[in-house]
C-alpha atoms as a PDB file:
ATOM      1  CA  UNK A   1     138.377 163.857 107.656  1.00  0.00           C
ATOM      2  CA  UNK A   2     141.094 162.187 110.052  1.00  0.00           C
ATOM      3  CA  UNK A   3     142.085 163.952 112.970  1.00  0.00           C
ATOM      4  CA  UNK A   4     144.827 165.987 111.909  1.00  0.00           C
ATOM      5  CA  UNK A   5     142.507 167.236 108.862  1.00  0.00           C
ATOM      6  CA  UNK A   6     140.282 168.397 111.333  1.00  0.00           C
ATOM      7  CA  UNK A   7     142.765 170.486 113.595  1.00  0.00           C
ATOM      8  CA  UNK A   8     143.894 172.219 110.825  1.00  0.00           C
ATOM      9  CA  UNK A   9     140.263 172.424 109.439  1.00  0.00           C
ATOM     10  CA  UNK A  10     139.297 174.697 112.686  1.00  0.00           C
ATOM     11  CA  UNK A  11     142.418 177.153 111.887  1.00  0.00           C
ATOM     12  CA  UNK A  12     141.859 177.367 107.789  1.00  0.00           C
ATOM     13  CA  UNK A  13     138.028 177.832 107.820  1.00  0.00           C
ATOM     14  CA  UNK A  14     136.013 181.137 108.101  1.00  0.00           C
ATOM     15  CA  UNK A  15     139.160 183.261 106.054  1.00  0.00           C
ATOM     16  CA  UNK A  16     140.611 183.517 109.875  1.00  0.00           C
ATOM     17  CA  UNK A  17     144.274 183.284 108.175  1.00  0.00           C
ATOM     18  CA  UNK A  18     143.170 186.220 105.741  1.00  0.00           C
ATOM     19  CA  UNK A  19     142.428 183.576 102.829  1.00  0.00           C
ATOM     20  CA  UNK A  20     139.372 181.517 101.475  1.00  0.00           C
ATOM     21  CA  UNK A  21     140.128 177.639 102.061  1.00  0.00           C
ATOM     22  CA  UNK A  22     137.771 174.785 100.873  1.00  0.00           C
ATOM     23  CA  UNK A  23     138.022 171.664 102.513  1.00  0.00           C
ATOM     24  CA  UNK A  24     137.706 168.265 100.405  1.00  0.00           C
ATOM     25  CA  UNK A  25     137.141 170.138  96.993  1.00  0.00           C
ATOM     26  CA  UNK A  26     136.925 168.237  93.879  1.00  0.00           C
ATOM     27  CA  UNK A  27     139.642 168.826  90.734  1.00  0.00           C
ATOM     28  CA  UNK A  28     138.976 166.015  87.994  1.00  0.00           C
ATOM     29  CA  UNK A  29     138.977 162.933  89.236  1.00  0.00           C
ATOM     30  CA  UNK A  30     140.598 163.435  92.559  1.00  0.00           C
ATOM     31  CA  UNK A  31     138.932 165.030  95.977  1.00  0.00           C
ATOM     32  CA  UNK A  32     141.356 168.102  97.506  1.00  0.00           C
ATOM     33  CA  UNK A  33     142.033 167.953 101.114  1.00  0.00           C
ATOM     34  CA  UNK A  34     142.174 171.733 101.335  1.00  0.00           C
ATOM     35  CA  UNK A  35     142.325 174.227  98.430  1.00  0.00           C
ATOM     36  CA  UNK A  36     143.304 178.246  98.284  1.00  0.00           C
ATOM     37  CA  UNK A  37     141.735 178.643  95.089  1.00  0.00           C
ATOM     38  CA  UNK A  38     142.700 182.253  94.836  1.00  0.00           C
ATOM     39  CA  UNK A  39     146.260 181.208  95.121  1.00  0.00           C
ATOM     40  CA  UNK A  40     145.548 178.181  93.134  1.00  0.00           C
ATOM     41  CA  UNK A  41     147.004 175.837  96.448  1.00  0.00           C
ATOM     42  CA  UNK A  42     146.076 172.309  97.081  1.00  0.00           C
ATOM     43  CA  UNK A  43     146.836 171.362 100.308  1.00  0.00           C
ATOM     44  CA  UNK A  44     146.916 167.707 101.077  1.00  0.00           C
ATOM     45  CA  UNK A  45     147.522 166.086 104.654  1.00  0.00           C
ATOM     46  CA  UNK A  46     149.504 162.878 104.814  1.00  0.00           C
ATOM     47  CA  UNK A  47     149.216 159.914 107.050  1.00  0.00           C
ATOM     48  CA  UNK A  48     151.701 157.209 107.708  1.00  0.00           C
ATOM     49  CA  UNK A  49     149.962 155.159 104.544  1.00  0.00           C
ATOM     50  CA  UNK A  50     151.586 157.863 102.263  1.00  0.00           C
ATOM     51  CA  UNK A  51     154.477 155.917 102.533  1.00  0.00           C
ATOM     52  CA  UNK A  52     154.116 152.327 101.358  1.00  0.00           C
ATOM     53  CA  UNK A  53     152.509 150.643  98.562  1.00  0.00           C
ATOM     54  CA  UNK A  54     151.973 152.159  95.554  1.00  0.00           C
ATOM     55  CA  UNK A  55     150.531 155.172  97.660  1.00  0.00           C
ATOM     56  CA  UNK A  56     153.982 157.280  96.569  1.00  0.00           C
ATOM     57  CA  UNK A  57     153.406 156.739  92.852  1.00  0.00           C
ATOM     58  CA  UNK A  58     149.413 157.689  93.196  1.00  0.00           C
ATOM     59  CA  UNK A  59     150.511 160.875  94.808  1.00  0.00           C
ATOM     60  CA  UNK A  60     152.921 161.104  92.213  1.00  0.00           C
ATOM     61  CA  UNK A  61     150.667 160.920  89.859  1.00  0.00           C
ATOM     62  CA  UNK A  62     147.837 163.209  91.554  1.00  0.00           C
ATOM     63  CA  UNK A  63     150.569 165.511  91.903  1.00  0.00           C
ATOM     64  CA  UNK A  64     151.674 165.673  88.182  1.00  0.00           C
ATOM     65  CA  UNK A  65     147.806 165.932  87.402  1.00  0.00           C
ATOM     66  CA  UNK A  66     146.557 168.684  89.511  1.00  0.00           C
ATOM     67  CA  UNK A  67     150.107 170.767  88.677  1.00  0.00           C
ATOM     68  CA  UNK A  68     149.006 170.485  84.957  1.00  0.00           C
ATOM     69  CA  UNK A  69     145.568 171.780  85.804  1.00  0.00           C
ATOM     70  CA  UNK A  70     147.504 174.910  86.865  1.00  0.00           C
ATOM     71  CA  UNK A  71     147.604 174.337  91.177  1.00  0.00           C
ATOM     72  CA  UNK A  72     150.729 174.182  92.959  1.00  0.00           C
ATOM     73  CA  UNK A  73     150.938 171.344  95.769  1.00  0.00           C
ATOM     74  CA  UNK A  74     152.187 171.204  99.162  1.00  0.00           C
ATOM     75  CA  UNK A  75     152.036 167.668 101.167  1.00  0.00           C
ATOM     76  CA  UNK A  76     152.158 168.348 104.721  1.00  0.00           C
ATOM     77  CA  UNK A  77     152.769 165.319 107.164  1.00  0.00           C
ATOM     78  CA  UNK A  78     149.839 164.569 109.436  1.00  0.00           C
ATOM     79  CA  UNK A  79     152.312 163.750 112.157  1.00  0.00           C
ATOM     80  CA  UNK A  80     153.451 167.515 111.665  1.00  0.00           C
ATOM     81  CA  UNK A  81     149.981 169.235 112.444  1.00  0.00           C
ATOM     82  CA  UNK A  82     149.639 167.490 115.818  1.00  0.00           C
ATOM     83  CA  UNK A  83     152.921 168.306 116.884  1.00  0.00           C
ATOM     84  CA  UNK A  84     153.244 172.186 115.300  1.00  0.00           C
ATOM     85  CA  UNK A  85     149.932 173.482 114.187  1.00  0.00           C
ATOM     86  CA  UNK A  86     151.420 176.963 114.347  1.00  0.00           C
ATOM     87  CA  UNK A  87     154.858 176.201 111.724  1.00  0.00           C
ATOM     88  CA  UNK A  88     152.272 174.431 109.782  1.00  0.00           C
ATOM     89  CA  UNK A  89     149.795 177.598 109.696  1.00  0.00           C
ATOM     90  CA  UNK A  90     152.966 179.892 108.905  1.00  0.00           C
ATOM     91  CA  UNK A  91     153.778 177.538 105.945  1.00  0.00           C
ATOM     92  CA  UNK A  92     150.450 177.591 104.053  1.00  0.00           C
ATOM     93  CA  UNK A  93     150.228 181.205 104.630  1.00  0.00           C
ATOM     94  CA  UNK A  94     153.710 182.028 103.457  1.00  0.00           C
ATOM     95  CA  UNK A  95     152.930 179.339 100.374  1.00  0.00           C
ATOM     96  CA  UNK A  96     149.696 181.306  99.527  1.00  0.00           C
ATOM     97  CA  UNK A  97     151.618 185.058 100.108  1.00  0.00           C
ATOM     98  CA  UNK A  98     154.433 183.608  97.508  1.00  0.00           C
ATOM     99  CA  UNK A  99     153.494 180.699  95.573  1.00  0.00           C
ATOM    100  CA  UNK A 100     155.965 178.675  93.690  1.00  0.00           C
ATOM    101  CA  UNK A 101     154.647 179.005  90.212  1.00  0.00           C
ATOM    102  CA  UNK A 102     153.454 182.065  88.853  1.00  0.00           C
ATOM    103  CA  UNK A 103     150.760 181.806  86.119  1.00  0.00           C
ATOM    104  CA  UNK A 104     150.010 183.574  82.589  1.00  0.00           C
ATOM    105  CA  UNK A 105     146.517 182.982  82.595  1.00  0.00           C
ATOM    106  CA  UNK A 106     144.025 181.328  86.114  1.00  0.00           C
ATOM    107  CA  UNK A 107     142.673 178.392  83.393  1.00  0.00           C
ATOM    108  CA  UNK A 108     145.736 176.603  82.514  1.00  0.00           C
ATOM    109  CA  UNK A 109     148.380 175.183  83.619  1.00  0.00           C
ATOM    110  CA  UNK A 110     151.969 177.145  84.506  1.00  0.00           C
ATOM    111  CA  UNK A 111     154.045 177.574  81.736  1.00  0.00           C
ATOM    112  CA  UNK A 112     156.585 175.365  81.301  1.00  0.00           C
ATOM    113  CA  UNK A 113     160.036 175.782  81.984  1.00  0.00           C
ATOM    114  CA  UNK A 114     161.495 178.136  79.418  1.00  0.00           C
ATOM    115  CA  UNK A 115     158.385 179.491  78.119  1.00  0.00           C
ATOM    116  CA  UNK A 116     157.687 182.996  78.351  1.00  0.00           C
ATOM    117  CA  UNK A 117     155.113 184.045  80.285  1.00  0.00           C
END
């Protein structure tokens, strides 16, 4: 885990924010940095490499896939954790309280815009 990963790491383990997190958790072919699986959350930490390359379309990509396996995403900048652990805390919590996609059923993926649920 890089640095940031493991700041955050000492803050998400043992249920201290009221929620289970497991830390790199596998879904398919790709490796979670952090996953609320009751909320169906995968958190992923970002480094400066994030940004160039093909890293963008990868994520992308690992986005699109884990979102059709049913599991909302947030990216959080690793630059972010060292400078404001606490907004970052706040922000997972609030994203596991309310998640962004509400699902039918826990072993699908969200229904698709227009569907009913």
């Amino acid at each position: 885990m890089s640095p940031p990963e493991v700041m955050l790491w000492q803050h998400l383990r043992s249920s201290k924010l009221g929620f289970k997190v497991r830390r790199q958790h596998p879904i398919g072919p790709y490796i979670a940095d952090f996953i609320v699986s009751a909320a169906r959350l995968v958190i992923e930490i970002d480094g400066r490499a994030h940004d160039f390359g093909d890293r963008p379309d990868r994520d992308v990509r690992r986005d699109t896939y884990l979102e059709e396996q049913g599991y909302g995403v947030v990216r959080i900048d690793a630059g972010a954790v060292r400078r404001d652990l606490d907004s970052v805390l706040l922000l997972i919590a609030d994203r596991v309280a309310n998640p962004l996609h509400h699902h039918a059923s826990r072993d699908g993926p969200p229904p698709r815009a227009g569907e009913e649920l």
